[in-house]
Protein backbone atom coordinates (compact mmCIF):
# COMPACT_ATOMS: atom_id res chain seq x y z
CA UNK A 1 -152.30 57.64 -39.83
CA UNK A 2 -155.98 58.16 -39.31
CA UNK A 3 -155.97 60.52 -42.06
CA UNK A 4 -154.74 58.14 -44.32
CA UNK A 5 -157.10 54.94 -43.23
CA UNK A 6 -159.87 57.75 -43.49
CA UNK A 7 -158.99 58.38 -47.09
CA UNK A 8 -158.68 55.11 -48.49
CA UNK A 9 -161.68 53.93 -47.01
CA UNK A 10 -163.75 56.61 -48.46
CA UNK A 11 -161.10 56.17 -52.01
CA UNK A 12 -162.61 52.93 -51.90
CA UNK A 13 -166.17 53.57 -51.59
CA UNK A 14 -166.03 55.99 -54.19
CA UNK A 15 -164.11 53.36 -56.57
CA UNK A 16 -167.32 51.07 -56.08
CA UNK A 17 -169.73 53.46 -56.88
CA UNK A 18 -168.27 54.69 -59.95
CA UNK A 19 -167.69 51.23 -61.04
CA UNK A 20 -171.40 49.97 -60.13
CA UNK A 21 -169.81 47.90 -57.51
CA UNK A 22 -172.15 46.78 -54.02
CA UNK A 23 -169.86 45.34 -51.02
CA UNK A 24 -171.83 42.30 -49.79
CA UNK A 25 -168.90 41.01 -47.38
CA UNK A 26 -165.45 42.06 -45.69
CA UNK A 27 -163.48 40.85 -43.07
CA UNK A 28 -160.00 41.17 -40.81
CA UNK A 29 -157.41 38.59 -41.94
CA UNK A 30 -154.91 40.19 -39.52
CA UNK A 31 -151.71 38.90 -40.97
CA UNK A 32 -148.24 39.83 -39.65
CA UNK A 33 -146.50 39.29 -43.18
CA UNK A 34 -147.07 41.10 -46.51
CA UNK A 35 -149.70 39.44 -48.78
CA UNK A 36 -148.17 38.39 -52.56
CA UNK A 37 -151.63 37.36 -53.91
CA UNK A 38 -154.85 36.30 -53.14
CA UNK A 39 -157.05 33.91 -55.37
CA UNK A 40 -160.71 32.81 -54.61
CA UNK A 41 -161.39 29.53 -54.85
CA UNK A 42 -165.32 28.34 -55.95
CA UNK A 43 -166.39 25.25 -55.57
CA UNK A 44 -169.31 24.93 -58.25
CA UNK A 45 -170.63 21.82 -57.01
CA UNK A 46 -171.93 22.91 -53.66
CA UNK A 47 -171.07 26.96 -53.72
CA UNK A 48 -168.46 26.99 -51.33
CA UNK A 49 -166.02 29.89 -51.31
CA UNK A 50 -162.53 29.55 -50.68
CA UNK A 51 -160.12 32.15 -50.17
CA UNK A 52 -156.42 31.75 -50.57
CA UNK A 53 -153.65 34.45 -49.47
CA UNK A 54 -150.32 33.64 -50.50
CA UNK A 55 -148.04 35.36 -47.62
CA UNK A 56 -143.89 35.67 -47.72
CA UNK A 57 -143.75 32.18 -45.49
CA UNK A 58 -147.59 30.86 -45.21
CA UNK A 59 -150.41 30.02 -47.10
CA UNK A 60 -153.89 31.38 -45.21
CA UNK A 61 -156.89 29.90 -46.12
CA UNK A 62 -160.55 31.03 -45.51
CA UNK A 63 -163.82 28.73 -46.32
CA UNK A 64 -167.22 30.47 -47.39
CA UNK A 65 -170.74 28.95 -47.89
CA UNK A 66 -172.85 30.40 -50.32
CA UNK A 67 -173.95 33.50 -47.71
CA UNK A 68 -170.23 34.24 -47.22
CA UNK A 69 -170.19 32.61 -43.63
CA UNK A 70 -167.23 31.41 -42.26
CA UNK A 71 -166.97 27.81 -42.49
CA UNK A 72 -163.15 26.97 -41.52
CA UNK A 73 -159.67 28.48 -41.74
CA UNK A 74 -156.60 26.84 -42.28
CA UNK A 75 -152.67 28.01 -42.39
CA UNK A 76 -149.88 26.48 -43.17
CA UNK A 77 -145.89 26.38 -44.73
CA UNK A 78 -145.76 28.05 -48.29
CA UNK A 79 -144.23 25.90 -51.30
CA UNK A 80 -140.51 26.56 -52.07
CA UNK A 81 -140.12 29.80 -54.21
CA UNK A 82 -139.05 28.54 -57.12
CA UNK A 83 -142.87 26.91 -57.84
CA UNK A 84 -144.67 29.46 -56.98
CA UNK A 85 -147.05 30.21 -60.32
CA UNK A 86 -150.45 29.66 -59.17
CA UNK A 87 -152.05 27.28 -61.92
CA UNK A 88 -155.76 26.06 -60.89
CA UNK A 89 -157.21 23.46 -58.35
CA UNK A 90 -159.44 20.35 -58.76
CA UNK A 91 -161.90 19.75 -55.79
CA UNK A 92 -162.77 16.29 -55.32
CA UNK A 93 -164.98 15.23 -52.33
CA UNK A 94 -163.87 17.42 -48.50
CA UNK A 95 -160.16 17.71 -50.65
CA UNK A 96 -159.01 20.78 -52.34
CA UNK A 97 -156.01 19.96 -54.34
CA UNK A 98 -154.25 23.15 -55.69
CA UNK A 99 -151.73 23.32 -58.48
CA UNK A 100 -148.77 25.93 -58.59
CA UNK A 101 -146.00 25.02 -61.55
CA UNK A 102 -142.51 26.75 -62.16
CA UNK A 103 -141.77 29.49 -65.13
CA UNK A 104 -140.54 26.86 -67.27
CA UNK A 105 -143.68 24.59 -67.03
CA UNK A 106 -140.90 21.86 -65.67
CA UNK A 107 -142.30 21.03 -61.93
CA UNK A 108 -145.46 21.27 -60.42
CA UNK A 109 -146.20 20.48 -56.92
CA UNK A 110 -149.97 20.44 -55.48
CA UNK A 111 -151.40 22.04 -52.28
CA UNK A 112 -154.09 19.58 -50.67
CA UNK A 113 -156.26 20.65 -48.16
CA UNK A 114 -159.31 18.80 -45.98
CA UNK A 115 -161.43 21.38 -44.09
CA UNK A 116 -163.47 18.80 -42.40
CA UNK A 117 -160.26 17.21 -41.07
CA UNK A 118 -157.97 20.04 -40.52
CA UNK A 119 -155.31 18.85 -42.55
CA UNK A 120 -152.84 19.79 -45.55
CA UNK A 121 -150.24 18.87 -47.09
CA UNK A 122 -147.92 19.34 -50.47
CA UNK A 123 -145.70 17.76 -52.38
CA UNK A 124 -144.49 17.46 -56.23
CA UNK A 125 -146.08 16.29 -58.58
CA UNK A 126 -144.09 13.48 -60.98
CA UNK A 127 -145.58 15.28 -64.10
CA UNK A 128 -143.39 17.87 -66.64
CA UNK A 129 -144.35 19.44 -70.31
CA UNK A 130 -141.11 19.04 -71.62
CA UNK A 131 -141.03 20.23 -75.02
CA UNK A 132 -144.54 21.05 -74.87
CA UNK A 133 -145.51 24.67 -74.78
CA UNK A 134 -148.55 25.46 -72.18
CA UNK A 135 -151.19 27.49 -74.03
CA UNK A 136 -153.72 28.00 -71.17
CA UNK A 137 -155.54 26.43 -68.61
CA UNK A 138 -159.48 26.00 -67.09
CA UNK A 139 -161.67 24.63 -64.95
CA UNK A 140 -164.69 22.35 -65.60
CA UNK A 141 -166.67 20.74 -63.16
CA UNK A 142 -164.00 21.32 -60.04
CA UNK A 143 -161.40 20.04 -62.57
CA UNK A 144 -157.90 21.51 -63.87
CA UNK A 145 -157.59 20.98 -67.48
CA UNK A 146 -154.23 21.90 -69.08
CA UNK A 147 -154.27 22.55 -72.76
CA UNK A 148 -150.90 22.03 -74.37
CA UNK A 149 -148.62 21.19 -78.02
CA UNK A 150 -145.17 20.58 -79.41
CA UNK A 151 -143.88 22.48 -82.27
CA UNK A 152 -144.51 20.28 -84.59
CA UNK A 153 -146.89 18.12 -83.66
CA UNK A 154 -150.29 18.03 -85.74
CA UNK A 155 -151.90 17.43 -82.50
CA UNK A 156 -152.57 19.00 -78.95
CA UNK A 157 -153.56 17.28 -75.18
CA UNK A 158 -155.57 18.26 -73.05
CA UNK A 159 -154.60 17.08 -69.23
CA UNK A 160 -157.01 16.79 -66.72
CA UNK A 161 -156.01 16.48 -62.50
CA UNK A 162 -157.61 13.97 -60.70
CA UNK A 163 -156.08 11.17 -58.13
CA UNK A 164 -153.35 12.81 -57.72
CA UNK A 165 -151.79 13.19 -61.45
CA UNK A 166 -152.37 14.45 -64.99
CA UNK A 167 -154.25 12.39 -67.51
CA UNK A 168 -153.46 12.91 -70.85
CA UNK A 169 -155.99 13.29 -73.79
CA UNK A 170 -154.76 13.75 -77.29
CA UNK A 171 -156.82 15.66 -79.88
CA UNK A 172 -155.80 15.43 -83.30
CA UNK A 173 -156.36 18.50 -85.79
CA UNK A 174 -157.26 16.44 -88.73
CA UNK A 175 -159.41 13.16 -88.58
CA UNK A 176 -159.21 9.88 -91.00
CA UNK A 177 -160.49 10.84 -94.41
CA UNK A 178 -160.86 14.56 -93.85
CA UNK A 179 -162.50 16.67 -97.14
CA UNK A 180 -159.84 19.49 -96.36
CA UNK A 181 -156.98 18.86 -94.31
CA UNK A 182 -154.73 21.53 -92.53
CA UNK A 183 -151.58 21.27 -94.35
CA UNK A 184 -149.48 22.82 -90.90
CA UNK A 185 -149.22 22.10 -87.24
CA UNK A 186 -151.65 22.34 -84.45
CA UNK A 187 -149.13 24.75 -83.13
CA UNK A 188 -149.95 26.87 -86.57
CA UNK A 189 -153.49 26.88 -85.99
CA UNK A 190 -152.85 27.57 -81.57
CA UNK A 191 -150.18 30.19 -81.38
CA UNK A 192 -149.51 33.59 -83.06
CA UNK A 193 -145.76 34.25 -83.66
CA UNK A 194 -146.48 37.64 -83.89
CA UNK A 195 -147.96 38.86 -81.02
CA UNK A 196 -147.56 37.19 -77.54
CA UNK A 197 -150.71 37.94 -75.85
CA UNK A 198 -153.09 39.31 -78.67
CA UNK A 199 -154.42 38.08 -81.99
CA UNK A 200 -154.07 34.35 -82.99
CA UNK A 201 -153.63 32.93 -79.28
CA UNK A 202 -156.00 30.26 -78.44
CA UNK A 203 -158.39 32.20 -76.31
CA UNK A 204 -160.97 30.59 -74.04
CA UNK A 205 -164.31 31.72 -73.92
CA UNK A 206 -167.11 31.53 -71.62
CA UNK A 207 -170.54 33.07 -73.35
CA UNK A 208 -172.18 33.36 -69.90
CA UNK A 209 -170.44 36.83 -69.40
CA UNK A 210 -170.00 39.28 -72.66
CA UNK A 211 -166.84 39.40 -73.98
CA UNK A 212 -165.15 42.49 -75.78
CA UNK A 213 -163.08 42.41 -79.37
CA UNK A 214 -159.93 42.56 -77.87
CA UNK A 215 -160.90 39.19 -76.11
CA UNK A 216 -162.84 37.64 -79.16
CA UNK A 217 -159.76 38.39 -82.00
CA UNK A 218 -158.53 35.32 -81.42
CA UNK A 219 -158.03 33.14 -84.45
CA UNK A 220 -158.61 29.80 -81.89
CA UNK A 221 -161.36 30.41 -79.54
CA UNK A 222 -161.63 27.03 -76.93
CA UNK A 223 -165.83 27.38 -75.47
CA UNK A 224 -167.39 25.32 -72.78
CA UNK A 225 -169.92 23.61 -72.12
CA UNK A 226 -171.74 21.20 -70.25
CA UNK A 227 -171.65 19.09 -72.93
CA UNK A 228 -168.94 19.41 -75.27
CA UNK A 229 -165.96 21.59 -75.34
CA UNK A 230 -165.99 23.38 -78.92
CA UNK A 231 -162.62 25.04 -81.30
CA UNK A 232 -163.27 27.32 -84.07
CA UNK A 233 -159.79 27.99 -85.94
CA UNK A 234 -160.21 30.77 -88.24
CA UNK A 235 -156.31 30.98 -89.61
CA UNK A 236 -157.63 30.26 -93.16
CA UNK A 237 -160.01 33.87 -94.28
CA UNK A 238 -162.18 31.34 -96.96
CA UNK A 239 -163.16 29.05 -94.09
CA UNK A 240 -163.63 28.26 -89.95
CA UNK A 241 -162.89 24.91 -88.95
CA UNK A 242 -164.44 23.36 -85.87
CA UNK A 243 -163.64 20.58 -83.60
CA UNK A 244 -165.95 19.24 -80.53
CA UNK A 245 -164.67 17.66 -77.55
CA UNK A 246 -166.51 15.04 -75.34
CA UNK A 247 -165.04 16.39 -72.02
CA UNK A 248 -165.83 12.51 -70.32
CA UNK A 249 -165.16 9.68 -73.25
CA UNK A 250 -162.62 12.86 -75.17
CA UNK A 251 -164.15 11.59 -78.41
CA UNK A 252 -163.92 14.55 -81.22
CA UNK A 253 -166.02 15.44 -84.48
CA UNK A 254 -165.22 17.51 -87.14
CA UNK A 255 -166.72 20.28 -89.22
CA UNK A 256 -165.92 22.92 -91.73
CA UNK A 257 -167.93 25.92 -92.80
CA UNK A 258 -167.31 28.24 -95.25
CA UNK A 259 -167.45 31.90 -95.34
CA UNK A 260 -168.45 33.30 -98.62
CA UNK A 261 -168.23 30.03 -100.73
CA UNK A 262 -170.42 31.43 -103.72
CA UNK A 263 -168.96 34.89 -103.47
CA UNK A 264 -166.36 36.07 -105.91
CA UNK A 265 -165.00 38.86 -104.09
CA UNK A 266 -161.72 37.79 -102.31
CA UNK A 267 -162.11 37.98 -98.30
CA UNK A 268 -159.04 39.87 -96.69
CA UNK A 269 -159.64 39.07 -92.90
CA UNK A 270 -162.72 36.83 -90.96
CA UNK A 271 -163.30 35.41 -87.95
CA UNK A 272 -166.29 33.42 -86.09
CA UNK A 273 -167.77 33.05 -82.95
CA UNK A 274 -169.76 30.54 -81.19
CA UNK A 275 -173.28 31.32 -79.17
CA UNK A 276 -175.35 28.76 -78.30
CA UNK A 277 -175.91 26.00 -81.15
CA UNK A 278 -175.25 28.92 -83.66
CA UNK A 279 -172.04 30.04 -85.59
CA UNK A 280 -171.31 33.47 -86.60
CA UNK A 281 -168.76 34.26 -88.63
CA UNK A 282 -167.79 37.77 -90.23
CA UNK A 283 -165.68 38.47 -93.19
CA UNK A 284 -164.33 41.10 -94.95
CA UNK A 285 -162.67 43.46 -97.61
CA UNK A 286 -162.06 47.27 -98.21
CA UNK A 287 -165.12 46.62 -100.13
CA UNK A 288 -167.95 45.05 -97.94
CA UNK A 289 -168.44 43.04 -95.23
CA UNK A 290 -170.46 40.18 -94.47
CA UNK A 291 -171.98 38.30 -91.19
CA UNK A 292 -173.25 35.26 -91.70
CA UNK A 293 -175.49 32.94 -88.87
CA UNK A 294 -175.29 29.27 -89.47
CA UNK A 295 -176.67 26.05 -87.10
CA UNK A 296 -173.89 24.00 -86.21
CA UNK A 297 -176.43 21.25 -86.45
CA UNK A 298 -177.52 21.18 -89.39
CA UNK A 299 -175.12 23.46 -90.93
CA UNK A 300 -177.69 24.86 -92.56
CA UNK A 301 -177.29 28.98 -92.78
CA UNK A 302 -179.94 30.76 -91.13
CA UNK A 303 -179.51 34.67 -92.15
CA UNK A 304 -176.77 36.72 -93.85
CA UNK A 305 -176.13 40.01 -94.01
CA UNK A 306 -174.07 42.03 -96.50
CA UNK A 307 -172.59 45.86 -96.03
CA UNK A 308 -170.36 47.65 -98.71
CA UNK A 309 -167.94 50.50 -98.49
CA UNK A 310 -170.43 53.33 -100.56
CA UNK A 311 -173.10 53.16 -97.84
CA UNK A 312 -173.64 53.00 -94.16
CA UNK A 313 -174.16 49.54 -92.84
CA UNK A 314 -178.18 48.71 -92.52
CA UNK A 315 -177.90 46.02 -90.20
CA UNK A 316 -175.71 48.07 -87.09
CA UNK A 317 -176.70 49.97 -84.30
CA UNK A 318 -175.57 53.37 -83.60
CA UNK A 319 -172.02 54.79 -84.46
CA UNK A 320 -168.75 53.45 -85.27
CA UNK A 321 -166.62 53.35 -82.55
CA UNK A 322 -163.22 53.85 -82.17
CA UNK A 323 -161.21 53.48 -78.64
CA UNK A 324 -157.50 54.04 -78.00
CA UNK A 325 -156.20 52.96 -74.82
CA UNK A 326 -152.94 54.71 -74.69
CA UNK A 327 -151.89 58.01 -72.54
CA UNK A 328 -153.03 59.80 -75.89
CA UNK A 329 -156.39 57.92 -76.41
CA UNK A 330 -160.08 58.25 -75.94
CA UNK A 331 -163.26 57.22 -77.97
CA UNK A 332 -163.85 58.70 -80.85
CA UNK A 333 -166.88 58.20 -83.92
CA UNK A 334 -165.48 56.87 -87.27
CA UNK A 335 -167.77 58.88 -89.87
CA UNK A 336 -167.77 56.22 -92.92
CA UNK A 337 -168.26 52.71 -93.95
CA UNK A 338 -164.83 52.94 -96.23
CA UNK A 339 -162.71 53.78 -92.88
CA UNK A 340 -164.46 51.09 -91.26
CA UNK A 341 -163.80 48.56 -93.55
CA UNK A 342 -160.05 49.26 -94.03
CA UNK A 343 -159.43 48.92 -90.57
CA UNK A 344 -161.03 45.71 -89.70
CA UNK A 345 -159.56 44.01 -92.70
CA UNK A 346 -156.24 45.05 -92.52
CA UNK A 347 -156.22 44.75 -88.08
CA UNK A 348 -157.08 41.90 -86.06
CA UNK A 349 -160.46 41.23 -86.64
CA UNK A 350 -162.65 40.12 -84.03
CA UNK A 351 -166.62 39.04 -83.70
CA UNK A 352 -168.57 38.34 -80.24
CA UNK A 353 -172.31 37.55 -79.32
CA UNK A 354 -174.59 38.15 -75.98
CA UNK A 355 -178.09 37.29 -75.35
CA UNK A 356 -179.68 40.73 -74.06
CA UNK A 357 -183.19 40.05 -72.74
CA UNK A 358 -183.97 37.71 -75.57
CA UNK A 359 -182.05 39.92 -78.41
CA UNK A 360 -178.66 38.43 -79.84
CA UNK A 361 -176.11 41.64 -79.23
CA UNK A 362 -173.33 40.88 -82.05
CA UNK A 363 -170.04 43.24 -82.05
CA UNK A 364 -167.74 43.40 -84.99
CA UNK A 365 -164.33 45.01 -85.21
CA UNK A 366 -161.10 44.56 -84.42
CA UNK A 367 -158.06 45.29 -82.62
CA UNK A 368 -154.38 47.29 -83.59
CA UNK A 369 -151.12 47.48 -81.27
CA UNK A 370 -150.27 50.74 -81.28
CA UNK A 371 -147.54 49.82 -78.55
CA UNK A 372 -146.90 46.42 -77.94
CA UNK A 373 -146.30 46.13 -74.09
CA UNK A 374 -146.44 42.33 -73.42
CA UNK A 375 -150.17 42.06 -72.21
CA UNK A 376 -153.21 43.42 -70.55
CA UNK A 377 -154.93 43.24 -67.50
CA UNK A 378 -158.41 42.19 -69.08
CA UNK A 379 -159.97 39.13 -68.49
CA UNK A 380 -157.75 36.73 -69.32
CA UNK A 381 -157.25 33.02 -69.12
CA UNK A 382 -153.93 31.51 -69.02
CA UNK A 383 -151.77 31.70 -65.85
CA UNK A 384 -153.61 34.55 -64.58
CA UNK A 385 -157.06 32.97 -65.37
CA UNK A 386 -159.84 30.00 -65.69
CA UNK A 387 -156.49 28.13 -63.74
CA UNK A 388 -156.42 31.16 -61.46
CA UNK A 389 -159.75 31.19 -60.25
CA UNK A 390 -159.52 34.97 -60.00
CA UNK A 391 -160.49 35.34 -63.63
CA UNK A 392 -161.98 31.38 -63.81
CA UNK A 393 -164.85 32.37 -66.60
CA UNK A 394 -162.65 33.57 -69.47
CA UNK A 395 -163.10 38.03 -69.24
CA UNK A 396 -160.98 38.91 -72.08
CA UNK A 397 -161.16 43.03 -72.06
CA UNK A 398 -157.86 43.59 -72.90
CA UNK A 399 -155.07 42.63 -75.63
CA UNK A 400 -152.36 44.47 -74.36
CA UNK A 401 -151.80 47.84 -73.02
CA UNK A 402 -151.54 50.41 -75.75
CA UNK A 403 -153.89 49.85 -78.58
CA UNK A 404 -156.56 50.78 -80.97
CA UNK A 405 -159.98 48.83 -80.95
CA UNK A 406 -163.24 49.96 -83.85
CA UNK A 407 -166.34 47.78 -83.75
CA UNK A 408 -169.71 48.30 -84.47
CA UNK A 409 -172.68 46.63 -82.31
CA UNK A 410 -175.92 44.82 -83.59
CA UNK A 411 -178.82 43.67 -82.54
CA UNK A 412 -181.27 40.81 -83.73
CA UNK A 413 -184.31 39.04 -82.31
CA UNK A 414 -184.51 35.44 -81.39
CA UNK A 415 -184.68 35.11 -85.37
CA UNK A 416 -181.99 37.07 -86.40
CA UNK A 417 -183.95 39.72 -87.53
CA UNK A 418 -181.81 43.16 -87.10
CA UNK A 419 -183.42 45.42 -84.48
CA UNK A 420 -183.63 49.26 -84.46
CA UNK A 421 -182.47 50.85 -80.64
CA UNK A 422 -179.54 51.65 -78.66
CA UNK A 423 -176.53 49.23 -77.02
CA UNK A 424 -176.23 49.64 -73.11
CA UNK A 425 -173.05 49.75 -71.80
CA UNK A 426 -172.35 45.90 -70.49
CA UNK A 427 -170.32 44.36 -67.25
CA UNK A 428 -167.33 43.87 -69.04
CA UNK A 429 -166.95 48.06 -69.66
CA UNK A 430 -167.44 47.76 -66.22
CA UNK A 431 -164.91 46.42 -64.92
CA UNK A 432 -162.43 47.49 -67.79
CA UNK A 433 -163.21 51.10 -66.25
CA UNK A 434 -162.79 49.88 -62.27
CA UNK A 435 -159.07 48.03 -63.74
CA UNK A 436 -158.03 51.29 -64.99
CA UNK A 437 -158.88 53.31 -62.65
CA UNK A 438 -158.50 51.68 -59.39
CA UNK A 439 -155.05 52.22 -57.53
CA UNK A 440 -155.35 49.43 -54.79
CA UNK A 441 -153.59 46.20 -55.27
CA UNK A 442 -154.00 42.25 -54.55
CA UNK A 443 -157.73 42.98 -56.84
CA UNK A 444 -158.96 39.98 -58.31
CA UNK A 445 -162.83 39.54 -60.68
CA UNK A 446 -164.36 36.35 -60.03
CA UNK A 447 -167.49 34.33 -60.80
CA UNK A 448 -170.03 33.16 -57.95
CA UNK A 449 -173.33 31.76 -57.55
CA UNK A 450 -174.16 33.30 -61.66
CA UNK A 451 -172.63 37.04 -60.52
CA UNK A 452 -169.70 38.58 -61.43
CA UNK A 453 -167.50 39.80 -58.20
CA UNK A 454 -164.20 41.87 -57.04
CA UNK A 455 -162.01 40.91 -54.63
CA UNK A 456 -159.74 43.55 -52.95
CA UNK A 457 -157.62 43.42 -50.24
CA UNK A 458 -157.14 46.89 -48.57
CA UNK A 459 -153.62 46.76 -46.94
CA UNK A 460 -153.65 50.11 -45.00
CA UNK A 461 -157.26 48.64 -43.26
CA UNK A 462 -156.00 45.14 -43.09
CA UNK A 463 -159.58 44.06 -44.51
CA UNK A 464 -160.25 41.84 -47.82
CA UNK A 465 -163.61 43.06 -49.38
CA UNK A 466 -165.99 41.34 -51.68
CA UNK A 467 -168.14 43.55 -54.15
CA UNK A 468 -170.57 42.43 -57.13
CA UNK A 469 -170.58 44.22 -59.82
CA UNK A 470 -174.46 45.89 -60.54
C-alpha cells in the first residue's frame, strides 16, 4: 500500500512538470464515500473560491479567499439522482445558488448555500425547455445564462438566473428592414446536423485564453464581454453576419460583412473570428486564400492578405502543420500551398487570434473527423463548461476524439503588419498534452484571479490539489 501511495505521488509530480504545472495548494477532504465529481466554484466579484464534491449521498463544500485559505465548509443531502447534471451557479450577495437540470433539459432544481449563516437548502425550480433544445450555457458577472431555440423558430433566448427563476430574453436573427435576411431558422444558423460536438455548433469563446482550430471551427461563435455579448454566423461562405447583445437592457444591432465582395473567384469554405474591436475573417478555394482584418466600428477594412496555390504563403510563420489525434497519429509538415488549400476548403475551416506581447498571433486551418466518437475532452462549454465552472472561460482544444487538424500560424504587429519569427507553443497545448496524458481522474481546468488552473483529486492520497499552469 505504501508502494502504491509512493508511486502516485511521485506519478503526479512528474505529470506537473511535464505539463508546466506549479502546485500552489492541497488539502485532506477525508470523505468516507466515493467522489462522482468535483467543480470549483469562482466568485469573480470578490475572488472567492468554492469547491464542490459531489459524493454518492452528500454534497461537500469548501470556501477559498483569494490566498486559498479556508474560509468555511459546509455538507449536506445530495439532490435526487435523476437531476443530477451539474449546469452553472449565480452568486448573488453571501448566497450561492447552484443549478443541476435532468438529461432531458425537463427539471431543474437549485442548490443554495449561505456561508456566513451556515445554511442550505434545495428545491425545484418551476422552469422547463420544453421543445427547446439547450445549446450551451455561461457565466457573466456571477450569473447563469442559458442559451436556447426551437426548431423552427427564427429566434433564440437567452435565460438568465436571478431571484430565484429564469428570465427570458428573446433575440431575433433578423431585425425590421434587414438589407439581407436569413432565409432559415436560428436553429440553421446554431446547430450542425452533421456533427454533434464539432463544426457548426454554437461555440462560446473567451479571447482572454488562446483558443485552438478545433475550438474556433465553429460556424456560430457566442464572445463576451463586459460590454456586449457578440455572434458571428458564418453558414453563408460570401458573408459573416453579426449580432451584439446588451447583456443588461438585451437590446441587439445588426451587421453584415462580406468576404471577398469584389473578388470573382468563388469562395469554397470561410469563417471569422472576433479579437478585440476587430473582425477577421478567412476564406478560401483550392486556389488561394484570403484573410481579411476589418473594424467592427467602422466597418472599414484595415489590411488583407491574399495567398494562392503556386507559391508558399508570404504572410505565415513557419511550417504547415498537420496533427492527427488518433492511436495512428502524430504531427507531421505539409510540404505545399496546393495540399494546404484543399484541405481547409474542403474540412471544417477554422480561424483564431491572441495578443502575444503586443503581436496579433492569427491561426488558420481546419479540422477533419477521421473517427467520429461523440466528443472531446478539450475545453469545452456546454454541460461540461462556462455552466460547469470547471471549464467556465470557453478552452475549446478538442472536437472529438479521432481527428485530423492543419493550420498555419501568423503573426502581425499592433498594425497588422506580418512579422518574421517563430510561434511558441501556448497554454492551451498545454493542457491538451496534461488531458492526454494524465491517468488520474475527478481533473478539472479552471480560471482564477487571470491564471489558468488544474484541479485534481488524488483518490489513493485522499488529497484534492490545485496547480497553475506556467
Amino acid at each position: 500500500m505504501i508502494k502504491k501511495i509512493l508511486f502516485v505521488f511521485f506519478f503526479s509530480l512528474l505529470i506537473q512538470k511535464v505539463a508546466g504545472q506549479k502546485t500552489v495548494f492541497e488539502f485532506e477532504p477525508n470523505f468516507d464515500k466515493e467522489i462522482y465529481a468535483t467543480y470549483p466554484i469562482v466568485n469573480n466579484e470578490n475572488n472567492e473560491l468554492l469547491i464542490l464534491f459531489d459524493t454518492k449521498n452528500k454534497y461537500h463544500t469548501f470556501l477559498f479567499n483569494s490566498d486559498f485559505e479556508e474560509i468555511s465548509k459546509i455538507n449536506f443531502d445530495r439532490l435526487p439522482k435523476r437531476i443530477n447534471i451539474f449546469l452553472g451557479y449565480t452568486i448573488q450577495a453571501d448566497n450561492y445558488f447552484i443549478i443541476f437540470k435532468n438529461s432531458s433539459s425537463t427539471k431543474f432544481a437549485v442548490v443554495s448555500i449561505n456561508f456566513k449563516d451556515k445554511t442550505s437548502s434545495h428545491e425545484i425550480i418551476d422552469f422547463s425547455l420544453n421543445s427547446e433544445k439547450l445549446l450551451d450555457v455561461f457565466n457573466f458577472k456571477n450569473k447563469l445564462h442559458l442559451i436556447s431555440t426551437k426548431f423552427d423558430s427564427k429566434s433564440f433566448n437567452i435565460y438568465v438566473y436571478e431571484d430565484g427563476n429564469f428570465k427570458k430574453n428573446p433575440i431575433s436573427i433578423n431585425g425590421e428592414n434587414e438589407d439581407k435576411p436569413y432565409a432559415g431558422t436560428a436553429y440553421d444558423l446554431l446547430v450542425d446536423q452533421k456533427f454533434t460536438n464539432t463544426g457548426d455548433n454554437m461555440k462560446i469563446i473567451d479571447n482572454k485564453i488562446p483558443n485552438s482550430i478545433a475550438g474556433s471551427n465553429y460556424k456560430a461563435k457566442f464572445y463576451i464581454n463586459e460590454e456586449s455579448f457578440t455572434i458571428t454566423f458564418d453558414k453563408e461562405k460570401d458573408i459573416t453576419r453579426v449580432i451584439s447583445i446588451d447583456p443588461n437592457s438585451f437590446e441587439v444591432s445588426r451587421s453584415i460583412f462580406y468576404h471577398s465582395k469584389n473578388r470573382t473567384q468563388k469562395i469554397k469554405n470561410s469563417n471569422s473570428y472576433i479579437f478585440g474591436d476587430k473582425l477577421f475573417q478567412s476564406a478560401s478555394s483550392y486556389d488561394f486564400l484570403k484573410l481579411t482584418i476589418t473594424d467592427i466600428n467602422t466597418k472599414k477594412v484595415i489590411k488583407e492578405f491574399l495567398g494562392n496555390n503556386l507559391q508558399d504563403i508570404y504572410f505565415k510563420n513557419g511550417s504547415i502543420n498537420q496533427y492527427k489525434t488518433d492511436l495512428l497519429g502524430g504531427k507531421r509538415e505539409l510540404t505545399t500551398s496546393k495540399k494546404f488549400l484543399r484541405k481547409i476548403s474542403k474540412g471544417m475551416q477554422g480561424i483564431s487570434v491572441f495578443n502575444v506581447k503586443g503581436n496579433y498571433k492569427v491561426s488558420i486551418g481546419s479540422v477533419k473527423p477521421v473517427t467520429f466518437s461523440g466528443g472531446g475532452s478539450g475545453w469545452s462549454t456546454s454541460y461540461n463548461g462556462s455552466g460547469v465552472p470547471t471549464m467556465q472561460y470557453n478552452p475549446s482544444l478538442q472536437g472529438s476524439s479521432d481527428q485530423k487538424t492543419v493550420w498555419i500560424n501568423c503573426i502581425f504587429d499592433k498594425d497588422f503588419n506580418h512579422q518574421e519569427g517563430e510561434v511558441k507553443d501556448f497554454i492551451p497545448k498545454r493542457i491538451l498534452n496534461f488531458e492526454k496524458n494524465t491517468t488520474i481522474k475527478r481533473k478539472s481546468i479552471f480560471k482564477f484571479q487571470n491564471k489558468m488552473y488544474r484541479g485534481v483529486f488524488i483518490l489513493s492520497l485522499n488529497r484534492y490539489r490545485i496547480s497553475h499552469f506556467l
